[in-house]
PDB file of N, CA and C in Angstrom:
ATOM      1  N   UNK A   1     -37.908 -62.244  20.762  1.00  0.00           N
ATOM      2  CA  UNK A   1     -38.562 -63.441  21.257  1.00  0.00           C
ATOM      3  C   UNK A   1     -40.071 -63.312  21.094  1.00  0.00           C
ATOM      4  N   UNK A   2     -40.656 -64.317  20.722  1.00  0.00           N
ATOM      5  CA  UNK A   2     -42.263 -64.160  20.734  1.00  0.00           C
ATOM      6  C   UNK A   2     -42.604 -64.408  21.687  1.00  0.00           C
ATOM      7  N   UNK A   3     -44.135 -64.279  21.642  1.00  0.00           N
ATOM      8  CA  UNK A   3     -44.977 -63.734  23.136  1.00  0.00           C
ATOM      9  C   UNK A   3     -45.425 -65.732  23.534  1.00  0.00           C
ATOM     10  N   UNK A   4     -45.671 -65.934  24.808  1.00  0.00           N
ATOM     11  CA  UNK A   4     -45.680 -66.779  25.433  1.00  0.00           C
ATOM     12  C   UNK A   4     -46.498 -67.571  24.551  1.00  0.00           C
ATOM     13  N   UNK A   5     -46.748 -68.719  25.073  1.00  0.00           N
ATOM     14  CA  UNK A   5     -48.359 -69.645  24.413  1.00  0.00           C
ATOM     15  C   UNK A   5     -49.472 -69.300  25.510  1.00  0.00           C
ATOM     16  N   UNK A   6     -50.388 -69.070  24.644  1.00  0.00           N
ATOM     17  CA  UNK A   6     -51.455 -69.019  25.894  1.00  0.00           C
ATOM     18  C   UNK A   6     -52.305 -70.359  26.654  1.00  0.00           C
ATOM     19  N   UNK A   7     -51.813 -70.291  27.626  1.00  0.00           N
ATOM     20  CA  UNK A   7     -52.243 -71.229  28.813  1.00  0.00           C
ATOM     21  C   UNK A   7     -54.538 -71.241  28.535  1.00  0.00           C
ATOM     22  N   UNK A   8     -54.411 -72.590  28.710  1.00  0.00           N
ATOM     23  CA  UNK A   8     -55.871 -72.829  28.871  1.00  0.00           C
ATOM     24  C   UNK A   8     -55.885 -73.872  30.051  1.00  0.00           C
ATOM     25  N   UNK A   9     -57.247 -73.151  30.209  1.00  0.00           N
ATOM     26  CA  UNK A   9     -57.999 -74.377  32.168  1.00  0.00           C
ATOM     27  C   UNK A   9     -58.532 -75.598  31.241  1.00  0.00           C
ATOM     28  N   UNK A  10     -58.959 -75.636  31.988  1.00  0.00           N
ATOM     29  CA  UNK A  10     -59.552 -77.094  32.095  1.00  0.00           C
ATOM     30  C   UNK A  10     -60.817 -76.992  32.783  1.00  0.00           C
ATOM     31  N   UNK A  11     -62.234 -77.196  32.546  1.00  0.00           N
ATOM     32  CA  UNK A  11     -63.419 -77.028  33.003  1.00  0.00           C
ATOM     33  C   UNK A  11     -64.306 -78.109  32.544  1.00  0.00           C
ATOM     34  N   UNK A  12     -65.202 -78.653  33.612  1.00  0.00           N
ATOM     35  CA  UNK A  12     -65.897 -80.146  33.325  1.00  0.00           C
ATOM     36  C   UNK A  12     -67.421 -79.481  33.670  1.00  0.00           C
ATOM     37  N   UNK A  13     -68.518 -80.017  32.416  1.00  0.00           N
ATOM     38  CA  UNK A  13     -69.865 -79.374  32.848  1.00  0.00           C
ATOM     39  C   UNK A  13     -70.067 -80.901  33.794  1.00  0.00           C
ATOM     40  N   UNK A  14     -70.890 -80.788  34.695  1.00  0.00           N
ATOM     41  CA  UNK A  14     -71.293 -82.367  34.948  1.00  0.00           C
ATOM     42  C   UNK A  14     -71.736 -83.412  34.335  1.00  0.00           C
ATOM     43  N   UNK A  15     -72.730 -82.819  33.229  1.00  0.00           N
ATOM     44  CA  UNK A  15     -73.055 -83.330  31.902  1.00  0.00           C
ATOM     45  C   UNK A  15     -72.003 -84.757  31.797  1.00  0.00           C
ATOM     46  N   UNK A  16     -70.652 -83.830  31.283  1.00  0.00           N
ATOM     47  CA  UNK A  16     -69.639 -84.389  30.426  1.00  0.00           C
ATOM     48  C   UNK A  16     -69.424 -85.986  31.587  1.00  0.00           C
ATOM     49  N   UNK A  17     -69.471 -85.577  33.380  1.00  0.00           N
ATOM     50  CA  UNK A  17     -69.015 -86.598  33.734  1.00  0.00           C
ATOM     51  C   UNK A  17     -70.195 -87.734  34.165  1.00  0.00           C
ATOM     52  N   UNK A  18     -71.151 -87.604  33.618  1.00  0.00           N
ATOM     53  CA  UNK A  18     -72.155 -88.585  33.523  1.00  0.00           C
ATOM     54  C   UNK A  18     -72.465 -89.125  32.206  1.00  0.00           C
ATOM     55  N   UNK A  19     -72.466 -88.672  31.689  1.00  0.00           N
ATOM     56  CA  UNK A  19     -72.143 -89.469  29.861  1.00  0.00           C
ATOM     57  C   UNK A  19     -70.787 -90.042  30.132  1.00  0.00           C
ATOM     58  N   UNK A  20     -69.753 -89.952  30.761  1.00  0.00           N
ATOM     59  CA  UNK A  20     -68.707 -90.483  30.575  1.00  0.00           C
ATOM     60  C   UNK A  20     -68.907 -91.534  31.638  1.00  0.00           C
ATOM     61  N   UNK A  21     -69.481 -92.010  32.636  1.00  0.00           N
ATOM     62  CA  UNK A  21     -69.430 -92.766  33.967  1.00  0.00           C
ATOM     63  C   UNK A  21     -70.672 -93.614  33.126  1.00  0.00           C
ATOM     64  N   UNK A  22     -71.741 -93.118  32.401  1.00  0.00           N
ATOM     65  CA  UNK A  22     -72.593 -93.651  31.629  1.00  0.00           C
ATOM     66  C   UNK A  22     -71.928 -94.733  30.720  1.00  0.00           C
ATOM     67  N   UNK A  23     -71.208 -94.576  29.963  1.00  0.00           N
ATOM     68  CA  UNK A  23     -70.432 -95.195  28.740  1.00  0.00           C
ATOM     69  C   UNK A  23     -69.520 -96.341  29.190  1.00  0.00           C
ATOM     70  N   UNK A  24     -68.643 -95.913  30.329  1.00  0.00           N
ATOM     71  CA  UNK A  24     -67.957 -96.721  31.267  1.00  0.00           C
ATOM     72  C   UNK A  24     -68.534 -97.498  31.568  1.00  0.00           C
ATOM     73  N   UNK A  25     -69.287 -97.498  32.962  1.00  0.00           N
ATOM     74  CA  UNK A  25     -70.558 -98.790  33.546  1.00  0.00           C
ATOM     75  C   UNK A  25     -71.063 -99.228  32.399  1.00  0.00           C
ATOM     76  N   UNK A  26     -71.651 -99.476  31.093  1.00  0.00           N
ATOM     77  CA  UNK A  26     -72.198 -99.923  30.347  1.00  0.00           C
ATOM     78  C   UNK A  26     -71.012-101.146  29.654  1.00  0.00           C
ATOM     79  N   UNK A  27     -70.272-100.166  29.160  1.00  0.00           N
ATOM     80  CA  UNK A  27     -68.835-101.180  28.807  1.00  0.00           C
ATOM     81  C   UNK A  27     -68.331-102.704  30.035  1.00  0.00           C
ATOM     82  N   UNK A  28     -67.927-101.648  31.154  1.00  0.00           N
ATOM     83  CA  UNK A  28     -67.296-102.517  32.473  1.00  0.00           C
ATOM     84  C   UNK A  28     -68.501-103.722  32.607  1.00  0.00           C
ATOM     85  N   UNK A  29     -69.931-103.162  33.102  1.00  0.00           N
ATOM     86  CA  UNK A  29     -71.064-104.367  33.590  1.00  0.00           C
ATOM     87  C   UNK A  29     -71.582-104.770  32.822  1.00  0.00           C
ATOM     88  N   UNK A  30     -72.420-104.082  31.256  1.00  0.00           N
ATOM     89  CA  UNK A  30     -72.935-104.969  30.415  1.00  0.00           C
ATOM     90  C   UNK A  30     -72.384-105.605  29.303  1.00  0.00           C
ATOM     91  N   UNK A  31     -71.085-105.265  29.305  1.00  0.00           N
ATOM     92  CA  UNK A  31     -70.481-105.959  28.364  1.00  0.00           C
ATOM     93  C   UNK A  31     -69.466-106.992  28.430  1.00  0.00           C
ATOM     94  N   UNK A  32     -69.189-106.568  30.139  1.00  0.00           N
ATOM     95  CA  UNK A  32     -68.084-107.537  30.701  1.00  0.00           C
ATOM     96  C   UNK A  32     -66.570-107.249  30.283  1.00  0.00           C
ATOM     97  N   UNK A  33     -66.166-105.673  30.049  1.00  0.00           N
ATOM     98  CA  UNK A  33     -65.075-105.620  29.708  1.00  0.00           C
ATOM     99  C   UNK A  33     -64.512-104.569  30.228  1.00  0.00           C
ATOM    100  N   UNK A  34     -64.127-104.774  31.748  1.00  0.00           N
ATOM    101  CA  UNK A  34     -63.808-103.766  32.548  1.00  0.00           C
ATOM    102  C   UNK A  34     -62.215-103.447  32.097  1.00  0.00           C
ATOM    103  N   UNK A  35     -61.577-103.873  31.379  1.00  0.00           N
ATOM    104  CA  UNK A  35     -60.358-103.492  30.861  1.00  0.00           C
ATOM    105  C   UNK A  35     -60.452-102.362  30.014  1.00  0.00           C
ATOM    106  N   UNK A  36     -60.906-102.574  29.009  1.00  0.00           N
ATOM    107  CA  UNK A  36     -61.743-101.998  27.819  1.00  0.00           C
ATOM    108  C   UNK A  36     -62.283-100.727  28.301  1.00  0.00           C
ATOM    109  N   UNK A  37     -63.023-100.691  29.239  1.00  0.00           N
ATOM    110  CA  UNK A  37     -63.886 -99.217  29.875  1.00  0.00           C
ATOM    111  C   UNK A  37     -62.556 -98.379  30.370  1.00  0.00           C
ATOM    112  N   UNK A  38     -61.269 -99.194  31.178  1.00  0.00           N
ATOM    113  CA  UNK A  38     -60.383 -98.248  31.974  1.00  0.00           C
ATOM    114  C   UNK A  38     -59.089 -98.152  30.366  1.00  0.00           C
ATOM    115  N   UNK A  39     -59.358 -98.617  29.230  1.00  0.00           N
ATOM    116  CA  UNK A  39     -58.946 -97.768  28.406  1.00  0.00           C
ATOM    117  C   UNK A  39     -59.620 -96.945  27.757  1.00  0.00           C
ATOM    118  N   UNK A  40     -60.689 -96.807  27.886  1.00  0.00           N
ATOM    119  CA  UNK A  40     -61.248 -95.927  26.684  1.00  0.00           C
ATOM    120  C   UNK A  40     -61.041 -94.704  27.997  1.00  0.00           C
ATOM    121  N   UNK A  41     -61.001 -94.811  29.710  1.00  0.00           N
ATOM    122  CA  UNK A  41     -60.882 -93.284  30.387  1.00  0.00           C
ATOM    123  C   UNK A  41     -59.663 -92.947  30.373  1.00  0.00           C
ATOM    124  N   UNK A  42     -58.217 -93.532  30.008  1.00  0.00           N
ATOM    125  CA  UNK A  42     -57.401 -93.071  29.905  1.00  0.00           C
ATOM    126  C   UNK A  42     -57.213 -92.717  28.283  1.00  0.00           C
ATOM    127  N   UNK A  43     -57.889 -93.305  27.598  1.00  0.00           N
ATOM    128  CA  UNK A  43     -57.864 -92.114  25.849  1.00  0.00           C
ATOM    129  C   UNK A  43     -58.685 -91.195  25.912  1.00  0.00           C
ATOM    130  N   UNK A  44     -59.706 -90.927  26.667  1.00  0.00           N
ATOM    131  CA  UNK A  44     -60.334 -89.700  27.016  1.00  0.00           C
ATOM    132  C   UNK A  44     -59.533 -88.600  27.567  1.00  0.00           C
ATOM    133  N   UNK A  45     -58.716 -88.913  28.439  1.00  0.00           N
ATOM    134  CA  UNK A  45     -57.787 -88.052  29.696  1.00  0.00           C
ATOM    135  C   UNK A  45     -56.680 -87.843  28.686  1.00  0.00           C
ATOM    136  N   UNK A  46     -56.096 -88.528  27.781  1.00  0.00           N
ATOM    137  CA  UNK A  46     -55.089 -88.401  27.157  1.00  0.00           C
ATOM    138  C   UNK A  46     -55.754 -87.515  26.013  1.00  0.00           C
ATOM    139  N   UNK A  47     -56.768 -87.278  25.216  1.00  0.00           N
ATOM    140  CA  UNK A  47     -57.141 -86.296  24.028  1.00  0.00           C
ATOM    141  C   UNK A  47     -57.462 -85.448  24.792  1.00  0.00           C
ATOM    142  N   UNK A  48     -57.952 -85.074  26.252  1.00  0.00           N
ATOM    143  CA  UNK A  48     -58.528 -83.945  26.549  1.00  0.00           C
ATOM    144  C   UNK A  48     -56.993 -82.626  26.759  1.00  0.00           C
ATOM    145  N   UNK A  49     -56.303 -83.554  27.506  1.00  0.00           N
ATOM    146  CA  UNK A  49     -54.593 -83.040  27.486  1.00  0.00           C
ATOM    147  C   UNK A  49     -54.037 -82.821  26.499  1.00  0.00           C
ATOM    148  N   UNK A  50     -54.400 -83.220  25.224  1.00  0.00           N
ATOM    149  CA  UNK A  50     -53.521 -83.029  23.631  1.00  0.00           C
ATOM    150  C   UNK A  50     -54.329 -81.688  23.705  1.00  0.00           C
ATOM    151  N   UNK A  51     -55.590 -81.858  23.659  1.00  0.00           N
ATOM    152  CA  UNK A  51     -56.390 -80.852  22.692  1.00  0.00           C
ATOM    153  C   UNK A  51     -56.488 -79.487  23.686  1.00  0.00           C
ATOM    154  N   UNK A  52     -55.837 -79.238  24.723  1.00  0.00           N
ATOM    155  CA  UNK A  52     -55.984 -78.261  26.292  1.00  0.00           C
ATOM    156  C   UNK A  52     -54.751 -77.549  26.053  1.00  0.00           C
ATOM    157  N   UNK A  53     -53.723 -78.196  24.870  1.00  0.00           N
ATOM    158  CA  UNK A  53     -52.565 -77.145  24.536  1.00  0.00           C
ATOM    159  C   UNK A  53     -53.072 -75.938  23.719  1.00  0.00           C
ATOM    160  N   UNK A  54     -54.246 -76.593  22.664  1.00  0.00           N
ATOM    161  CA  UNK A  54     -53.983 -75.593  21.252  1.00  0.00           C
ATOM    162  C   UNK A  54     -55.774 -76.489  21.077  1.00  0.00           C
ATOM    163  N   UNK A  55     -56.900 -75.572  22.023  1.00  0.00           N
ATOM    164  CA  UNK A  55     -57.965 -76.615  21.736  1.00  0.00           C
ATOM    165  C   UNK A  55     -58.812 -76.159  20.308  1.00  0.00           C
ATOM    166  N   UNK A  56     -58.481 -74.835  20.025  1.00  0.00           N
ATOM    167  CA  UNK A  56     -59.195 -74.290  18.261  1.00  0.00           C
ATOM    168  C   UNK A  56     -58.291 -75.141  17.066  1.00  0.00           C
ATOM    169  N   UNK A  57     -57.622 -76.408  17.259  1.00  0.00           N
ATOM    170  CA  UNK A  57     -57.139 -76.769  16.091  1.00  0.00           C
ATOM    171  C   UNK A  57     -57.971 -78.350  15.699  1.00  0.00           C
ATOM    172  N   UNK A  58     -58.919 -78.064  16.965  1.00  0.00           N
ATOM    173  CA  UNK A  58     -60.147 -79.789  16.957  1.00  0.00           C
ATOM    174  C   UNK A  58     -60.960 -79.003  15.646  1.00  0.00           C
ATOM    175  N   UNK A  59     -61.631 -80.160  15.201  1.00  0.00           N
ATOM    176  CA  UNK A  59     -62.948 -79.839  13.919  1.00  0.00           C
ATOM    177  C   UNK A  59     -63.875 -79.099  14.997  1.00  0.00           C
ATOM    178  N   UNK A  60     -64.314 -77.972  14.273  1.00  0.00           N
ATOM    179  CA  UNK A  60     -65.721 -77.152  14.884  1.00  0.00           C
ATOM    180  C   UNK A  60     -66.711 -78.494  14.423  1.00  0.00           C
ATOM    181  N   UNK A  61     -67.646 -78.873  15.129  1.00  0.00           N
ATOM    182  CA  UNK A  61     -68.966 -79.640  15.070  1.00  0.00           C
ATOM    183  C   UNK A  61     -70.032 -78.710  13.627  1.00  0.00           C
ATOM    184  N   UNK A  62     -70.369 -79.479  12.906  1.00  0.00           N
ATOM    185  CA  UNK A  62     -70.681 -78.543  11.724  1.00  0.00           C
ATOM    186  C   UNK A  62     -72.415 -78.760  12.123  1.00  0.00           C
ATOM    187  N   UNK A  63     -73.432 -78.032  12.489  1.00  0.00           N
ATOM    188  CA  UNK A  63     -75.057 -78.129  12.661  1.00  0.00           C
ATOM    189  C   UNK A  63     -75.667 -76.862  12.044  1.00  0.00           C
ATOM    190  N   UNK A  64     -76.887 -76.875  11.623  1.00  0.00           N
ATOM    191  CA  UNK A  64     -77.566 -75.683  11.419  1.00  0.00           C
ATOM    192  C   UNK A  64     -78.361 -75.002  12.176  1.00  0.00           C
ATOM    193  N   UNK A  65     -78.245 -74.869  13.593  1.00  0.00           N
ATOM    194  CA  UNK A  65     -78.831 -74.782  14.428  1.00  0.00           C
ATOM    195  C   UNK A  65     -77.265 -73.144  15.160  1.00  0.00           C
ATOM    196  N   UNK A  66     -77.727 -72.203  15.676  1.00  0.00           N
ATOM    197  CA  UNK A  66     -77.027 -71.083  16.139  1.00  0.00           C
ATOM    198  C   UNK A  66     -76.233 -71.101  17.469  1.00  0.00           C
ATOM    199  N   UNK A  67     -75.173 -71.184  17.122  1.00  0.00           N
ATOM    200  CA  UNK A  67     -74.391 -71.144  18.876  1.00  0.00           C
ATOM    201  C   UNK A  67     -73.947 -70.253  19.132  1.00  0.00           C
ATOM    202  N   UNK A  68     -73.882 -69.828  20.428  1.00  0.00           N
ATOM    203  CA  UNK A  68     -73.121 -68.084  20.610  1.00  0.00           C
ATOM    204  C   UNK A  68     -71.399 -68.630  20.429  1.00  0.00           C
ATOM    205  N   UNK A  69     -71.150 -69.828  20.708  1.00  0.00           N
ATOM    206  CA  UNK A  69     -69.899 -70.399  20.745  1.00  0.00           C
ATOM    207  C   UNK A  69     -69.740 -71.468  19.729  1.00  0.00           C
ATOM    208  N   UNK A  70     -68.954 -72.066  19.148  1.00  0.00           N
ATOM    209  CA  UNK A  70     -68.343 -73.387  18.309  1.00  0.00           C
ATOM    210  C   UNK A  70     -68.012 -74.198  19.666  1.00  0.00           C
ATOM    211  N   UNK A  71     -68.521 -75.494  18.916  1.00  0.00           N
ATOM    212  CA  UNK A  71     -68.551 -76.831  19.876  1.00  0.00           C
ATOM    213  C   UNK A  71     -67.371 -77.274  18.748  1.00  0.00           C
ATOM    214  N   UNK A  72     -66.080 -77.893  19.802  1.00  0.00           N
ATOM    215  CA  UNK A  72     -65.028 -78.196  18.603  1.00  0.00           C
ATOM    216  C   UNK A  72     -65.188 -80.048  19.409  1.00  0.00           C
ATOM    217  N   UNK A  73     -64.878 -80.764  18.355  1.00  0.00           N
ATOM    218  CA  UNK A  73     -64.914 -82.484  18.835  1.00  0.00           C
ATOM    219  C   UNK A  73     -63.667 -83.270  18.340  1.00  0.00           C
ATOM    220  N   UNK A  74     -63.449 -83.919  18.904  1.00  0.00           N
ATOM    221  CA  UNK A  74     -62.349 -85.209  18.531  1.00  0.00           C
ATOM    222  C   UNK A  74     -63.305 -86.426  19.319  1.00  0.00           C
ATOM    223  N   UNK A  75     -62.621 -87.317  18.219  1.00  0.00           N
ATOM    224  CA  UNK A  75     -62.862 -89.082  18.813  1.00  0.00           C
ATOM    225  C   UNK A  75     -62.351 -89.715  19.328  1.00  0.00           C
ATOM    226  N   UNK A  76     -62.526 -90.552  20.745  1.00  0.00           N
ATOM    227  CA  UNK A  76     -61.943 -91.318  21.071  1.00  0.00           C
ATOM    228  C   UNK A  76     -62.498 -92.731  20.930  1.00  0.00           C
ATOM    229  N   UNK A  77     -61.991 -93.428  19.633  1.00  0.00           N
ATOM    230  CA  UNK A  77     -62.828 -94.423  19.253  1.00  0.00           C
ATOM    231  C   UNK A  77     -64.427 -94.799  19.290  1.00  0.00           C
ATOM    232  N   UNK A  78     -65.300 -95.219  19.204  1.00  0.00           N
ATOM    233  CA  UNK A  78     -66.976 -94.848  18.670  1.00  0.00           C
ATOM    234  C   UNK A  78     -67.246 -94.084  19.470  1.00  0.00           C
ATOM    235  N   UNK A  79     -66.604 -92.928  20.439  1.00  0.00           N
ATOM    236  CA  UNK A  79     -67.096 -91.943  21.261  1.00  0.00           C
ATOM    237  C   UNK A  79     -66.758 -90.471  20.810  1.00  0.00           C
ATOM    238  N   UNK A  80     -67.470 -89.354  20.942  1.00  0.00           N
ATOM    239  CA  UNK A  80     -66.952 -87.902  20.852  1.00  0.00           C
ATOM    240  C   UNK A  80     -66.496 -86.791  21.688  1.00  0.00           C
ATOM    241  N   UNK A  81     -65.777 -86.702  21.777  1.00  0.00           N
ATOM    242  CA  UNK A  81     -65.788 -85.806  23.347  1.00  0.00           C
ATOM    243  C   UNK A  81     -65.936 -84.168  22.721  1.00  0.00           C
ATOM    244  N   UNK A  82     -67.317 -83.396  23.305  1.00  0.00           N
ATOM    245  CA  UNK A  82     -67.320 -82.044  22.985  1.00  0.00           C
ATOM    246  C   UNK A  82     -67.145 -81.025  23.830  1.00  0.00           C
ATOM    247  N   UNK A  83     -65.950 -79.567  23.543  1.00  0.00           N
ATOM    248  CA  UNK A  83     -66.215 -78.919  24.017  1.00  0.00           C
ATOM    249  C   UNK A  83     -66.033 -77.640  23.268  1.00  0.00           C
ATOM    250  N   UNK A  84     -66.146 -76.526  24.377  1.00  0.00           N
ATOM    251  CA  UNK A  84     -66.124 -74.883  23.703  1.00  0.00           C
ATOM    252  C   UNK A  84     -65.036 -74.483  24.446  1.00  0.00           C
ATOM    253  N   UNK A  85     -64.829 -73.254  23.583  1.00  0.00           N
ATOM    254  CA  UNK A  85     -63.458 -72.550  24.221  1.00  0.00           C
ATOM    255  C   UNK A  85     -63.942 -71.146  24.429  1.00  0.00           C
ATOM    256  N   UNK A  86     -63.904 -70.650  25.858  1.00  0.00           N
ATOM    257  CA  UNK A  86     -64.449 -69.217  26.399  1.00  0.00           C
ATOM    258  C   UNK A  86     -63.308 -68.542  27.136  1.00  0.00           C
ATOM    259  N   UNK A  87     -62.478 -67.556  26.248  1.00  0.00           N
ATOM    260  CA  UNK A  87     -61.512 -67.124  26.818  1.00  0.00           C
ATOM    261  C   UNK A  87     -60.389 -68.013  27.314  1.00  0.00           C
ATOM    262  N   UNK A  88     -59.848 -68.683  28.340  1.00  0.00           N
ATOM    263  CA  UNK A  88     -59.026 -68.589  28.553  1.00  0.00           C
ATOM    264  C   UNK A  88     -59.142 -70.214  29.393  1.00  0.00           C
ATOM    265  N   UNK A  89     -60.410 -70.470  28.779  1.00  0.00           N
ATOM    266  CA  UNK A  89     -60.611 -71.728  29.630  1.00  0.00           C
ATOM    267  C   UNK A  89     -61.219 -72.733  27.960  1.00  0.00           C
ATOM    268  N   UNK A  90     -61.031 -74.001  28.167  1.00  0.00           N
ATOM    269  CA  UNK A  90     -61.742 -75.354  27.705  1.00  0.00           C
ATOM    270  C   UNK A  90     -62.559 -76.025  28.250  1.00  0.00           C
ATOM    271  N   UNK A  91     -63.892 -75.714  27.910  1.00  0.00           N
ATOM    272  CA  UNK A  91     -64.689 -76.493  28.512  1.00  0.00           C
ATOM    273  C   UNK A  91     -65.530 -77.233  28.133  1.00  0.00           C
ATOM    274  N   UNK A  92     -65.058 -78.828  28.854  1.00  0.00           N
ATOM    275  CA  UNK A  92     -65.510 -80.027  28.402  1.00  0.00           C
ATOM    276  C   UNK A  92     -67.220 -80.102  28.746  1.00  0.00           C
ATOM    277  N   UNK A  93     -68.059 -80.241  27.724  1.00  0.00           N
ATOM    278  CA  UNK A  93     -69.111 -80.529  27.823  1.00  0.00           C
ATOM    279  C   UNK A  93     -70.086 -81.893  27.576  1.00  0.00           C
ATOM    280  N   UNK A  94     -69.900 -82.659  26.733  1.00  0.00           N
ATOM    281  CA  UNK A  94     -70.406 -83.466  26.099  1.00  0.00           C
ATOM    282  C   UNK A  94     -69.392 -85.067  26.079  1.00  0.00           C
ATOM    283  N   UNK A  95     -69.957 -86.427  26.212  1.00  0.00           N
ATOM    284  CA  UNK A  95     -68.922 -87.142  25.746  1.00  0.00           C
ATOM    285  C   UNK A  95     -70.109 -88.332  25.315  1.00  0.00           C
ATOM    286  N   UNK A  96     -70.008 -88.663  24.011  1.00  0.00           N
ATOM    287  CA  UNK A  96     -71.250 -89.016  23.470  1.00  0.00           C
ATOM    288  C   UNK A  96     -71.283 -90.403  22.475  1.00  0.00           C
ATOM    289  N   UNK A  97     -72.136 -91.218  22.142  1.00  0.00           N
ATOM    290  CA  UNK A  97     -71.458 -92.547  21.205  1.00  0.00           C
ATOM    291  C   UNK A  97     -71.477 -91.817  19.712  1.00  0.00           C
ATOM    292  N   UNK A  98     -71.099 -91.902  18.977  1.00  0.00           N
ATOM    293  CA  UNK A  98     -70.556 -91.779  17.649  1.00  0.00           C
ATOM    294  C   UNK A  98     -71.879 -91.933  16.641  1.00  0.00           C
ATOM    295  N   UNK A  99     -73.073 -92.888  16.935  1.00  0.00           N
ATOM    296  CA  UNK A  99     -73.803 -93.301  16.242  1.00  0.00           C
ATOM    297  C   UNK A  99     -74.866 -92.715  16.906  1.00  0.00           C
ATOM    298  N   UNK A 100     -75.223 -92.378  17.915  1.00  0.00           N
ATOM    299  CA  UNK A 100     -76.390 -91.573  18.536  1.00  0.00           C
ATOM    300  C   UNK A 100     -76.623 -90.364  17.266  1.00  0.00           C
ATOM    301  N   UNK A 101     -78.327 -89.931  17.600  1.00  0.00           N
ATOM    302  CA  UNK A 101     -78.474 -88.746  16.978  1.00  0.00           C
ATOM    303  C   UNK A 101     -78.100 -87.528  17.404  1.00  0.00           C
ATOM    304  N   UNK A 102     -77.146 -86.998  17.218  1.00  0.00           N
ATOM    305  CA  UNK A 102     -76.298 -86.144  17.741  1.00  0.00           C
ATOM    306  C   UNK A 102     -77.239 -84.488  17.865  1.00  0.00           C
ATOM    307  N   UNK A 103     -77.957 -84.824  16.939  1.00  0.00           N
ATOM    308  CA  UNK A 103     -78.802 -83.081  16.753  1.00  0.00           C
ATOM    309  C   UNK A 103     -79.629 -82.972  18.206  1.00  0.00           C
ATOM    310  N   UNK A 104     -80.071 -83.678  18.680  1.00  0.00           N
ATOM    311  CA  UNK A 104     -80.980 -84.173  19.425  1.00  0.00           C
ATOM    312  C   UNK A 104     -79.980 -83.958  21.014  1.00  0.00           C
ATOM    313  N   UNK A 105     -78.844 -84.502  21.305  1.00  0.00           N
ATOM    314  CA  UNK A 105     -77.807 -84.514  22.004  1.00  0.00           C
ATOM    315  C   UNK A 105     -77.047 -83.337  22.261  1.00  0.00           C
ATOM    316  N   UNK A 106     -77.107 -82.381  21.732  1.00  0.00           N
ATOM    317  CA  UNK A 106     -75.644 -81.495  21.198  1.00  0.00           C
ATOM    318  C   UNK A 106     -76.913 -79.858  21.815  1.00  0.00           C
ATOM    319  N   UNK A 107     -76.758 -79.452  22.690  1.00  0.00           N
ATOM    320  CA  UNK A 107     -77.451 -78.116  22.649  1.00  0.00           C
ATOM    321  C   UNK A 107     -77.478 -77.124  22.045  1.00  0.00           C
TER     322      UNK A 107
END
């Protein structure tokens, strides 16, 4: 029999939940599409759970700039959600618009 799958946490910088409450309120009040905002947090909640099985199979973020870690990303429609993987945990850092300057954004 092979050896188990390895289990990963789940870890939120605060960052991640103010860019995300950011993106939301903007959608819900200035755009008038509070439907729209409570889907884009359940396709957030739903890729963060895909990618929390097996999170090294997201694209590494490609920059020329040195990380002690790889920032790996998926999209949830014009948004990015970034995080790193440290041992034994996933941790969500970043959740960002698609068209922003990302170099500038991305630590």
């Amino acid at each position: 029999m092979g050896a188990a799958p390895k289990r990963y946490r789940l870890c939120y910088l605060p960052l991640f939940w103010d860019d995300l409450n950011e993106a939301v309120t903007y959608i819900a009040e200035v755009l008038k599409a509070p439907m729209a905002a409570e889907r884009l947090i359940d396709e957030v909640e739903a890729g963060i759970l895909t990618y929390v099985e097996h999170p090294t199979i997201a694209p590494i973020y490609k920059t020329t700039r040195e990380r002690p870690l790889p920032y790996y990303w998926f999209d949830v429609g014009n948004y990015m959600v970034f995080y790193v993987v440290i041992d034994d945990v996933m941790e969500v850092r970043r959740f960002l618009y698609g068209a922003r300057d990302l170099t500038r954004m991305i630590p």
